[in-house]
N, C-alpha and C. Protein backbone atom coordinates (compact mmCIF):
# COMPACT_ATOMS: atom_id res chain seq x y z
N UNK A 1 85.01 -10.26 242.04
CA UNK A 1 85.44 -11.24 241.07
C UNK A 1 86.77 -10.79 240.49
N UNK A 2 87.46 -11.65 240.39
CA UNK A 2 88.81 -11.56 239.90
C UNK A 2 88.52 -11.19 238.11
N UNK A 3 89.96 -10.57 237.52
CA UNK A 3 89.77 -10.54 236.02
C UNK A 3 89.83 -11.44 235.28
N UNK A 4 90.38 -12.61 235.87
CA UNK A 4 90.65 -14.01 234.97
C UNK A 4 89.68 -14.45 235.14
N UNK A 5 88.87 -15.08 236.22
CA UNK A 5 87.13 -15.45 235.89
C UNK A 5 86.73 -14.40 235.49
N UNK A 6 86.29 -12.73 235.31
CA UNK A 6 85.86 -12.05 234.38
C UNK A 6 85.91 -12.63 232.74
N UNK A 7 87.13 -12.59 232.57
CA UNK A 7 87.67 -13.25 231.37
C UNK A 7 87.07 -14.33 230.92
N UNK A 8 87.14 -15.26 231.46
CA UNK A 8 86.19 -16.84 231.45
C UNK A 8 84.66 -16.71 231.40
N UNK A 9 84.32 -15.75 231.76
CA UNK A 9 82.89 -15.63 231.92
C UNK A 9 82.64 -14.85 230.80
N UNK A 10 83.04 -13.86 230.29
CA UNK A 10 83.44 -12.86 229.25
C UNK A 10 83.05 -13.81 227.79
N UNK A 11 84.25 -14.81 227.71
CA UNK A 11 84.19 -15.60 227.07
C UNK A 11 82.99 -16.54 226.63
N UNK A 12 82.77 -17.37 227.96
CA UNK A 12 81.44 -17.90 228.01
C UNK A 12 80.22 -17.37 227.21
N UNK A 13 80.19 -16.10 227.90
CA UNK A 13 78.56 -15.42 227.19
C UNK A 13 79.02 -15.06 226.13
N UNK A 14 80.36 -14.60 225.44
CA UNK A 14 80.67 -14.09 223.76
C UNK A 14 80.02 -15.76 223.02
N UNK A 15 79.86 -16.29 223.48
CA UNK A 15 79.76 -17.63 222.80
C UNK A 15 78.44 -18.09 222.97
N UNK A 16 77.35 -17.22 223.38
CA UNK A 16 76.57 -17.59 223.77
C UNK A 16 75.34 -18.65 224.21
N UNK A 17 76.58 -18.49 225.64
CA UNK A 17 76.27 -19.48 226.52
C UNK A 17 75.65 -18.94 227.51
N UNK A 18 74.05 -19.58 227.71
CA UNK A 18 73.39 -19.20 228.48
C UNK A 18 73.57 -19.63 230.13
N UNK A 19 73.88 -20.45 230.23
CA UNK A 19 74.10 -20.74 231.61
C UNK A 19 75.47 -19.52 232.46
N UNK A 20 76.28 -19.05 231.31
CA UNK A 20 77.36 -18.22 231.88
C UNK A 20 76.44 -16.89 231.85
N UNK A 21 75.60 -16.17 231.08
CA UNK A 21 74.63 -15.15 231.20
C UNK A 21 74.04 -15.14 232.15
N UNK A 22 73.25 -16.24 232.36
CA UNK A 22 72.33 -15.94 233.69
C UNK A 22 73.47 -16.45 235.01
N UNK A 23 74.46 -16.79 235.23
CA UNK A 23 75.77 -16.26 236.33
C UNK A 23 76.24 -15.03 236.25
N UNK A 24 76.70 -14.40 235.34
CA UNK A 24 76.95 -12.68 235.09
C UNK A 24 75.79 -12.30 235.58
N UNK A 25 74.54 -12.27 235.13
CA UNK A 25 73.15 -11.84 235.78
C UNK A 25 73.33 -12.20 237.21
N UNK A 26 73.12 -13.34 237.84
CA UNK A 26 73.76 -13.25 238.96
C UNK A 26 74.84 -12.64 239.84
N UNK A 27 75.85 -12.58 239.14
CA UNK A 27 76.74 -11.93 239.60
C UNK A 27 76.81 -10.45 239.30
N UNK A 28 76.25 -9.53 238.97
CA UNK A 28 76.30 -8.04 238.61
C UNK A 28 75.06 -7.54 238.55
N UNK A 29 73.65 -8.55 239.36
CA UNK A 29 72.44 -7.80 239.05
C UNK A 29 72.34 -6.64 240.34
N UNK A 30 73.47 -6.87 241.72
CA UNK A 30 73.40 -6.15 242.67
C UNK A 30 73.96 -4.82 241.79
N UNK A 31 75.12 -4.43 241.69
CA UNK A 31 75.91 -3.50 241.71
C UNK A 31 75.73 -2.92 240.37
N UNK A 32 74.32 -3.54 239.44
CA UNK A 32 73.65 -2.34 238.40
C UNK A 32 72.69 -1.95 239.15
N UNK A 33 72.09 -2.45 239.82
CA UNK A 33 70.56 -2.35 240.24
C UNK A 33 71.31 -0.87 241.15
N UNK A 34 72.55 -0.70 242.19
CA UNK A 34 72.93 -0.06 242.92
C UNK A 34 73.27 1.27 242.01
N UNK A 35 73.94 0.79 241.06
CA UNK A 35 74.60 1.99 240.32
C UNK A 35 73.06 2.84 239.72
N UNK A 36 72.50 2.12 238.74
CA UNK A 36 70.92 2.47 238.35
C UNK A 36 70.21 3.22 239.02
N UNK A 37 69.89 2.59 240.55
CA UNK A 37 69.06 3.33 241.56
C UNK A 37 69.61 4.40 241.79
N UNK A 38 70.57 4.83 242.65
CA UNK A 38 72.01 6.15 242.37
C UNK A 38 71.42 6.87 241.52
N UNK A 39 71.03 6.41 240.36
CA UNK A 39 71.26 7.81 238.65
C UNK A 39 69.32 8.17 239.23
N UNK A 40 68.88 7.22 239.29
CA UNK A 40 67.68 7.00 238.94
C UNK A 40 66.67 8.00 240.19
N UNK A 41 67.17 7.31 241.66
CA UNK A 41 66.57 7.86 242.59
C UNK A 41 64.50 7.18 242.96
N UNK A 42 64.36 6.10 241.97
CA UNK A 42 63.11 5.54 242.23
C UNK A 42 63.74 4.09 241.92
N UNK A 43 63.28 3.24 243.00
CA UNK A 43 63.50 1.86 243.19
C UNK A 43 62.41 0.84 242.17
N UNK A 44 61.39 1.39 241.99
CA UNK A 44 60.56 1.01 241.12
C UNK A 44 60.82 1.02 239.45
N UNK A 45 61.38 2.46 238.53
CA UNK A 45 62.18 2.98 237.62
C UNK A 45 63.31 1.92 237.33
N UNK A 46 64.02 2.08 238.56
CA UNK A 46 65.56 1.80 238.48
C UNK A 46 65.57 -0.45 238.31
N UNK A 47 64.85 -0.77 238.71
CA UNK A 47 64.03 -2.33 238.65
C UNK A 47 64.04 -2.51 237.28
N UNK A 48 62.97 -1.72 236.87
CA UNK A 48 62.83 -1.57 235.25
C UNK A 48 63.96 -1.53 234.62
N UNK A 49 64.67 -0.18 234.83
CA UNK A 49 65.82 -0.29 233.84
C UNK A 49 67.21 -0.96 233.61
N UNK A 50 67.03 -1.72 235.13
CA UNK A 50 67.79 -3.28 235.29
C UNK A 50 67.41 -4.43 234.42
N UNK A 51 66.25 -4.74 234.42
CA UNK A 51 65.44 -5.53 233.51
C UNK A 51 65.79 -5.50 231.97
N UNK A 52 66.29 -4.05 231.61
CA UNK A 52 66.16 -3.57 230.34
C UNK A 52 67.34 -3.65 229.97
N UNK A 53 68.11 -3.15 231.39
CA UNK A 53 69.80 -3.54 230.65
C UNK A 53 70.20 -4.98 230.49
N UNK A 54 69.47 -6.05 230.86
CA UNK A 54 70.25 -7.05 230.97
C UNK A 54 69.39 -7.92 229.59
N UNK A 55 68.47 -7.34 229.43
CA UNK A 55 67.61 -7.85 228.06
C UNK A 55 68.86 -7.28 226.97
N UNK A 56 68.81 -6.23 226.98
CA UNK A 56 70.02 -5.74 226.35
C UNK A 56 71.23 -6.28 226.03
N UNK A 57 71.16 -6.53 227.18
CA UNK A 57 73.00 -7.00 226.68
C UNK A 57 72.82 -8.66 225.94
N UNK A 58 71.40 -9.81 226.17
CA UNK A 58 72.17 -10.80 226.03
C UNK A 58 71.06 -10.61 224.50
N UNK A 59 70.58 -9.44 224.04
CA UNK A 59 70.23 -8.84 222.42
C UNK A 59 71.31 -8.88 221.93
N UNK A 60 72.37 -8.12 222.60
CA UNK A 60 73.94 -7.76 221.28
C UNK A 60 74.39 -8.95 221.81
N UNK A 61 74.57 -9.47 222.54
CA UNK A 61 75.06 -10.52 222.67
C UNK A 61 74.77 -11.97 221.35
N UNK A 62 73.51 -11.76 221.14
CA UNK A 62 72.88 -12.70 220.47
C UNK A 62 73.09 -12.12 218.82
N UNK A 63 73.10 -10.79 219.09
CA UNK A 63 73.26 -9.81 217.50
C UNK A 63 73.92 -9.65 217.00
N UNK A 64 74.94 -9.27 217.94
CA UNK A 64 76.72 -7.92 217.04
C UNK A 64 77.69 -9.18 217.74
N UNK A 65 77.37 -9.68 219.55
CA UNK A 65 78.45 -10.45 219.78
C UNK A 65 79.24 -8.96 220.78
N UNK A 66 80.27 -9.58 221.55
CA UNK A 66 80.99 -8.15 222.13
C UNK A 66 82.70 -8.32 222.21
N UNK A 67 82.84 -8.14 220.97
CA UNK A 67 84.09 -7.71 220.37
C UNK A 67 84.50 -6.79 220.66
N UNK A 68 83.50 -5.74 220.75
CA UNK A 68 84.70 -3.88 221.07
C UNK A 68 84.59 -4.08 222.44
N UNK A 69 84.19 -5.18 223.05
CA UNK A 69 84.45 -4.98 224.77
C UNK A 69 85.78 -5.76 225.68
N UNK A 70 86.31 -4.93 226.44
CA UNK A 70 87.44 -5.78 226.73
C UNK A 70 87.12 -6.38 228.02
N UNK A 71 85.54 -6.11 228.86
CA UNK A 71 85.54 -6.66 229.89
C UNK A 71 83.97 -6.36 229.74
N UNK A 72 83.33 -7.82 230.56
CA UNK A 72 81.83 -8.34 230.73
C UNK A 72 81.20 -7.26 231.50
N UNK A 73 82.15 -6.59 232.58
CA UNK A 73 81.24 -5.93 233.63
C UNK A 73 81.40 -4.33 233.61
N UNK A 74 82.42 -4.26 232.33
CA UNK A 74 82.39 -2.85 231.65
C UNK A 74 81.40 -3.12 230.76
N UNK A 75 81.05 -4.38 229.55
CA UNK A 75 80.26 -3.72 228.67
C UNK A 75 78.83 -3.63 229.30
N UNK A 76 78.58 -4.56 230.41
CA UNK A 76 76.96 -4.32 230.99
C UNK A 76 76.94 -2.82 231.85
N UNK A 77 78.19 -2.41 232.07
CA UNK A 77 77.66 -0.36 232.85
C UNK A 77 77.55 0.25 231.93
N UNK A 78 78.25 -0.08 230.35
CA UNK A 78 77.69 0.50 229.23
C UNK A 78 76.75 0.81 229.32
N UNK A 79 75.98 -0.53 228.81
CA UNK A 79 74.89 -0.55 228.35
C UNK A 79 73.92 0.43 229.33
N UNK A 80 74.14 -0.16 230.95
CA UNK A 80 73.07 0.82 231.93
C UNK A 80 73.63 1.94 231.82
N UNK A 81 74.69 2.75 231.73
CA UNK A 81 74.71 4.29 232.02
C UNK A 81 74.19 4.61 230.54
N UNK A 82 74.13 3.75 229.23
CA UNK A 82 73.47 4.73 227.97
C UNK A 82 71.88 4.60 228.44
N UNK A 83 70.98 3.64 228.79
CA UNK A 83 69.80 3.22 229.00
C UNK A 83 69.18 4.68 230.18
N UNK A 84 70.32 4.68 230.95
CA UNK A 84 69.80 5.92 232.18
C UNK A 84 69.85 7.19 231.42
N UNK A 85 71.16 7.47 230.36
CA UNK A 85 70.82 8.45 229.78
C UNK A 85 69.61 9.21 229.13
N UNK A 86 69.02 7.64 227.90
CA UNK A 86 67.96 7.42 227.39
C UNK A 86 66.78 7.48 228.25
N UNK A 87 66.80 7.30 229.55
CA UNK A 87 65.60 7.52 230.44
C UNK A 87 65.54 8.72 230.47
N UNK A 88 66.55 9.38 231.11
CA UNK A 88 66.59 11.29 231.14
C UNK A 88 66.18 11.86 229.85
N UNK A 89 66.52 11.17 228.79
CA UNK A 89 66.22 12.33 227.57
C UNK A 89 64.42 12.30 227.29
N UNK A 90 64.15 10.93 227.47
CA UNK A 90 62.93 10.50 227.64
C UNK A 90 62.05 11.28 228.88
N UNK A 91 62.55 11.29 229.97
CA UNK A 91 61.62 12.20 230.97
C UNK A 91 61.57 13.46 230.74
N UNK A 92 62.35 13.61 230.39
CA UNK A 92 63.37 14.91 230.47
C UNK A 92 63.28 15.85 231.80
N UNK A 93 63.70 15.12 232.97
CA UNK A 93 64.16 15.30 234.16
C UNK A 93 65.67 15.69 234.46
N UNK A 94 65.75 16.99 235.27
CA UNK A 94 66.87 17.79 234.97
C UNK A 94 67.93 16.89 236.40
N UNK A 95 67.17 16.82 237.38
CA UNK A 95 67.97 16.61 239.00
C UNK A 95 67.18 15.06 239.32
N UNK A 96 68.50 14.52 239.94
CA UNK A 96 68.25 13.40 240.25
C UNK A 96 68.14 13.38 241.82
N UNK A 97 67.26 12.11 242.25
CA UNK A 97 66.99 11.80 243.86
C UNK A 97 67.00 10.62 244.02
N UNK A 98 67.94 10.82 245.06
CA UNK A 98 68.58 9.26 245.77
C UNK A 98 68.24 9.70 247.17
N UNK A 99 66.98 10.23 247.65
CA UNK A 99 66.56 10.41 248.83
C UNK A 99 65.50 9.17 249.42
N UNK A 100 65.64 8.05 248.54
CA UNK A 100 64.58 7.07 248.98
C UNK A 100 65.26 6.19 249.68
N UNK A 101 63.99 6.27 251.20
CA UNK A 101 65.01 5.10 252.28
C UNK A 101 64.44 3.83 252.24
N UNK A 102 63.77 3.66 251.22
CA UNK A 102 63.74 2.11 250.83
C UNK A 102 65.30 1.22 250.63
N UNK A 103 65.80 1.75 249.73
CA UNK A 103 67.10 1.27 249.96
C UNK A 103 67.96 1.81 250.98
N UNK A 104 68.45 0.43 251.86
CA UNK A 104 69.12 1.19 253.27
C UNK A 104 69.96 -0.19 253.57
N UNK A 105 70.72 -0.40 253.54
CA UNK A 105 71.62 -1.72 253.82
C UNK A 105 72.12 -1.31 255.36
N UNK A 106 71.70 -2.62 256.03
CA UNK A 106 72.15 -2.52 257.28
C UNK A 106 73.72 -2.60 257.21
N UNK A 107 74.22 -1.15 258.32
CA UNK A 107 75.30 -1.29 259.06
C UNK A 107 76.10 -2.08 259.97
N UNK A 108 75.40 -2.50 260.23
CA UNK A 108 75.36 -3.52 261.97
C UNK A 108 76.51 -4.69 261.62
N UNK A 109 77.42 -4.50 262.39
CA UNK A 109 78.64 -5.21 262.30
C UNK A 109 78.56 -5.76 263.31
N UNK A 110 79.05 -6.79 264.27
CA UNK A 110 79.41 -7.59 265.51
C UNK A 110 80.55 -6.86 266.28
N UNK A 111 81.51 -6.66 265.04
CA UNK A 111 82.57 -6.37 265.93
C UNK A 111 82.67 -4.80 266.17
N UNK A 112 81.87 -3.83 265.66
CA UNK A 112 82.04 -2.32 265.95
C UNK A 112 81.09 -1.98 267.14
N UNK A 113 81.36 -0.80 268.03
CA UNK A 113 80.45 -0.44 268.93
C UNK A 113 79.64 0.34 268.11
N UNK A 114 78.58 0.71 268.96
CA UNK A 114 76.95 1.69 268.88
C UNK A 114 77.55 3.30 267.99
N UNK A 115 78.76 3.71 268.88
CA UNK A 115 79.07 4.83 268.09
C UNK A 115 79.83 5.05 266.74
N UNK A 116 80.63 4.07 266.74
CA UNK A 116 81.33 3.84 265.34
C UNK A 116 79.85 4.00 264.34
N UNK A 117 78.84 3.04 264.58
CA UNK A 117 77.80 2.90 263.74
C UNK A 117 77.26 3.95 263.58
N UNK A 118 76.83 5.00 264.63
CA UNK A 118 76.18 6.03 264.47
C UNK A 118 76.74 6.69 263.55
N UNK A 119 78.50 6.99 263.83
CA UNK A 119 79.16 7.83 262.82
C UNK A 119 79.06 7.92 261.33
N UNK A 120 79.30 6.30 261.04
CA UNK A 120 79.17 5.86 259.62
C UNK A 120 77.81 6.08 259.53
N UNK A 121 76.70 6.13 259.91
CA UNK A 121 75.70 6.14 259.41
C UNK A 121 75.22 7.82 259.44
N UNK A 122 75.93 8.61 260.33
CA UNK A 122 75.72 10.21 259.60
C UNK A 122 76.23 10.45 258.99
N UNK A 123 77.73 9.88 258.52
CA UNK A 123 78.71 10.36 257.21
C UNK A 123 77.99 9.77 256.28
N UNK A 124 77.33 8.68 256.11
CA UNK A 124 76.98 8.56 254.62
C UNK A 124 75.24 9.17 254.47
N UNK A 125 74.78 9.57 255.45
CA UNK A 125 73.76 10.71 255.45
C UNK A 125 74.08 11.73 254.17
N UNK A 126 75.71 12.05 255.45
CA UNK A 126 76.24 13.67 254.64
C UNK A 126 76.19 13.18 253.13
N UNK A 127 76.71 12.16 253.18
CA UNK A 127 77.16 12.18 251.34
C UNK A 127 76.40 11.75 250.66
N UNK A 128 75.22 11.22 251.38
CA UNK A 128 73.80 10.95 250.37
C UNK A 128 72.94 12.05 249.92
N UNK A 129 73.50 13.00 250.99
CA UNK A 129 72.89 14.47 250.92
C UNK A 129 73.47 15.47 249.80
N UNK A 130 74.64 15.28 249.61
CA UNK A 130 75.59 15.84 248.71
C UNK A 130 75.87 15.23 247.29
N UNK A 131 75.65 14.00 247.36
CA UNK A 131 75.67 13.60 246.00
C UNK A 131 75.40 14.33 244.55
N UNK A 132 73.97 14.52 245.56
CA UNK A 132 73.32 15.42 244.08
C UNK A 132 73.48 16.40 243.67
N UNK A 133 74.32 17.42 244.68
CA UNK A 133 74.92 18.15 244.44
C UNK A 133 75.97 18.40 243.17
N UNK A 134 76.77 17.59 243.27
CA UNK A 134 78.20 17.22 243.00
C UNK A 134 77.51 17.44 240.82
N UNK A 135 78.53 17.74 240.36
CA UNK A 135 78.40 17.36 238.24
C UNK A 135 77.81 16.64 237.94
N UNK A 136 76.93 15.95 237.64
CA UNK A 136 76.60 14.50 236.92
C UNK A 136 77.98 13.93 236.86
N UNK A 137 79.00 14.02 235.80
CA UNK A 137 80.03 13.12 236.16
C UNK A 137 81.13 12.81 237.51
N UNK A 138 81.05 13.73 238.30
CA UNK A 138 81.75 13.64 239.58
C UNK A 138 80.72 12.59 240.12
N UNK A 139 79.81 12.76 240.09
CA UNK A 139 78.85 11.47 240.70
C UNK A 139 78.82 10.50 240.42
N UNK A 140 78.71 10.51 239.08
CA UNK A 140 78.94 8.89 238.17
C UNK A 140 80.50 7.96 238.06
N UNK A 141 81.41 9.10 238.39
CA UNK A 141 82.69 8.36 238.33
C UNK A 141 82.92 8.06 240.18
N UNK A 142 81.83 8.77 241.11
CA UNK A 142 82.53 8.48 242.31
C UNK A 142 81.11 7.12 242.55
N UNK A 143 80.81 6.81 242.04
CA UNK A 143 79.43 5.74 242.03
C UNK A 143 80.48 4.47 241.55
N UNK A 144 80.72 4.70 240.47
CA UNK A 144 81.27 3.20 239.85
C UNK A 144 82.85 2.91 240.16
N UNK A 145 83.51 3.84 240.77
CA UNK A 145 84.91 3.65 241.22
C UNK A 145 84.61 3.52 243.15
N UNK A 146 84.03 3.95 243.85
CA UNK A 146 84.22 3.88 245.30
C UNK A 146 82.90 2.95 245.67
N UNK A 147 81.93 3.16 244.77
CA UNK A 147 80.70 2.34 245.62
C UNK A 147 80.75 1.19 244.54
N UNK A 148 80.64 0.92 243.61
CA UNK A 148 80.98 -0.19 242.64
C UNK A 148 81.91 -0.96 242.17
N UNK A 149 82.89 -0.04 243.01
CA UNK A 149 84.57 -0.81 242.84
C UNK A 149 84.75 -1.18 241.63
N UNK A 150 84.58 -0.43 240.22
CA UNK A 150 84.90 -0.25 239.15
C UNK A 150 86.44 0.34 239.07
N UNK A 151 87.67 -0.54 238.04
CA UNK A 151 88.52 0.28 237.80
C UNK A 151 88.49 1.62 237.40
N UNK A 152 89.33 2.59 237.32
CA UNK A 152 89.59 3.23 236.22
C UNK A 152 89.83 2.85 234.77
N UNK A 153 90.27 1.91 234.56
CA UNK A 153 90.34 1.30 233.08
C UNK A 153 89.14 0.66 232.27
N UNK A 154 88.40 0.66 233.63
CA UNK A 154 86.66 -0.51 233.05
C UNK A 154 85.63 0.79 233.18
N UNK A 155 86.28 2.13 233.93
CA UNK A 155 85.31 3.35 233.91
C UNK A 155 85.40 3.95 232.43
N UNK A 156 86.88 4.38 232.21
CA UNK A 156 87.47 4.83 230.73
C UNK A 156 87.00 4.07 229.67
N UNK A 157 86.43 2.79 229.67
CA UNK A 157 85.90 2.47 228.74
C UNK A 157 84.23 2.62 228.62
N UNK A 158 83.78 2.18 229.93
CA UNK A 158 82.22 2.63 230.19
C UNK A 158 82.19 4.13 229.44
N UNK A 159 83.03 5.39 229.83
CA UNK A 159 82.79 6.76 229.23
C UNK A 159 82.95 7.15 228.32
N UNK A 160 83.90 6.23 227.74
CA UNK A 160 84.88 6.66 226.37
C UNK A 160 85.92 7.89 226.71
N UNK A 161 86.33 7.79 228.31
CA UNK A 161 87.25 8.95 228.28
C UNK A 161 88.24 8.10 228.85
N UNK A 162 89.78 8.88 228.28
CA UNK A 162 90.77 8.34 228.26
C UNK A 162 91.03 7.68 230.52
N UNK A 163 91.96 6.95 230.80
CA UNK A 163 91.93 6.48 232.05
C UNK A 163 92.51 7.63 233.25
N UNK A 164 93.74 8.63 232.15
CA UNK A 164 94.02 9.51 232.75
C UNK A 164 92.85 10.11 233.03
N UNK A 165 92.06 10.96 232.33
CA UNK A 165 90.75 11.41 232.74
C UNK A 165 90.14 11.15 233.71
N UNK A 166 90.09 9.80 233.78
CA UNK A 166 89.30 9.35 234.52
C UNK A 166 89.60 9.32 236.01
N UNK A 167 90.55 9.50 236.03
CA UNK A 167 91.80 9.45 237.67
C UNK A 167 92.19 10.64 237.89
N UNK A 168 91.57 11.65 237.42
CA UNK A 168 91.98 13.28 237.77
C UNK A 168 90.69 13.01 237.74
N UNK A 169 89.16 13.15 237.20
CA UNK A 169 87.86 13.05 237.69
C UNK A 169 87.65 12.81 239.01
N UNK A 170 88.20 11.50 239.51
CA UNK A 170 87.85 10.87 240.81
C UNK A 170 88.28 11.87 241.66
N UNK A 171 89.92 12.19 241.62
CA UNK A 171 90.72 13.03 242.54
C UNK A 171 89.47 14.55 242.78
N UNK A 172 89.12 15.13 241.45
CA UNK A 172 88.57 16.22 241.41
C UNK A 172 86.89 15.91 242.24
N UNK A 173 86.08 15.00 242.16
CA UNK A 173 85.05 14.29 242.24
C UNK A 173 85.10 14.36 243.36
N UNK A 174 86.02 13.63 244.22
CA UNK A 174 86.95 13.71 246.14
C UNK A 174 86.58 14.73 246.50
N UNK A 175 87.31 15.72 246.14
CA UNK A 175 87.55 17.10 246.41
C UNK A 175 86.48 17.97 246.17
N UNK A 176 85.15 17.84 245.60
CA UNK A 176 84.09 18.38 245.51
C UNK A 176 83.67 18.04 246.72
N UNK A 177 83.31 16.68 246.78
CA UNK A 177 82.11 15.82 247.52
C UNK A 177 82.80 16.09 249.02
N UNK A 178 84.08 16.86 249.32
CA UNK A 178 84.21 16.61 250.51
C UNK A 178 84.30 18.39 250.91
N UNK A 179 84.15 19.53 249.85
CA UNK A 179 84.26 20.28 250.02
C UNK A 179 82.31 20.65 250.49
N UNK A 180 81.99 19.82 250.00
CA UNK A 180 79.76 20.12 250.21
C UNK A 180 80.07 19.44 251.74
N UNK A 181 80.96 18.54 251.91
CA UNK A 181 80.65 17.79 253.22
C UNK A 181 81.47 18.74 254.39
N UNK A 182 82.38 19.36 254.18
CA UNK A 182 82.87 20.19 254.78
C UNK A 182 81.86 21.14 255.45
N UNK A 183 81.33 22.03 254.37
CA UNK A 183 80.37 23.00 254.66
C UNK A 183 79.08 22.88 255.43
N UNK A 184 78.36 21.48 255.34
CA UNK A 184 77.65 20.88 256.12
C UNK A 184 77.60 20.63 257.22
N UNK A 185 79.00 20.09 257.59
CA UNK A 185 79.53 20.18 259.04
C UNK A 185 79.96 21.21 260.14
């Protein structure tokens, strides 16, 4: 989605308008549910705390309104990366697992051969393997910038860390995740 329908839609639900809520719900229930499952590592958990973020948001929505937000699909990773936090402090579970092959999105392209596929599908082995490795935040900023296609400017606000931060994270985040993938190989 472009930022100007962001914007429009943004708008929409500040005004609360339900028909633009349940389209944002539509449109961002994949890529929390993705980011969620990632932190979470149980597809069952991570369901739930999709459920919870999106109850959430159209609560302040209906409550405070979202004024300190400058974008719809930054303030809903808010809301899920504080909710995942709040799950961890609540379990109080130290290591996360994203080893469940329930979630598995087919590869299968038309136009690539058998081996291209194989490849991509052991490289992201490697890095499903390594993930958990990696800081909590090297993971979380390489989750919502490469697999969520989150700016840096909509991450810096999700963290509250400045954008520079956030773009030496990724670079540094890279350079971890490929130094575990290195060694693997």
């Amino acid at each position: 989605m472009n930022d100007r329908k962001d914007k429009k839609l943004f708008f929409r639900v500040r005004k609360q308008d339900r028909d633009a809520f349940l389209e944002a719900y539509d449109l961002y229930i994949d890529d929390i549910y993705r980011f969620v499952y990632f932190k979470i590592g149980n597809d069952e958990e991570a369901k739930d705390l999709v459920s919870a973020v999106f109850l959430r948001v159209w609560n302040q929505v209906q409550s405070k309104g979202l004024d300190e937000s400058k974008s719809l699909k930054a303030f809903i990773y808010k809301i899920a990366r504080n909710l995942v936090i709040d799950h961890y402090r609540q379990a109080k579970r130290p290591t996360l697992n994203i080893d469940d092959d329930e979630v598995s999105e087919p590869l299968a392209d038309e136009g690539r051969s058998v081996e291209t596929e194989m490849d991509k599908v052991s490289d992201l082995e490697l890095i499903k393997r390594s993930l958990p490795k990696l800081k909590d935040e090297y993971r979380e900023v390489i989750l919502m910038h490469y697999i969520d296609e989150l700016s840096f400017a909509e991450i810096a606000e999700i963290t509250g860390k400045s954008r520079g931060n956030v773009r030496v994270m990724a670079f540094r985040a890279l350079k971890a995740l490929k130094d575990l993938i290195e060694e693997k190989k």
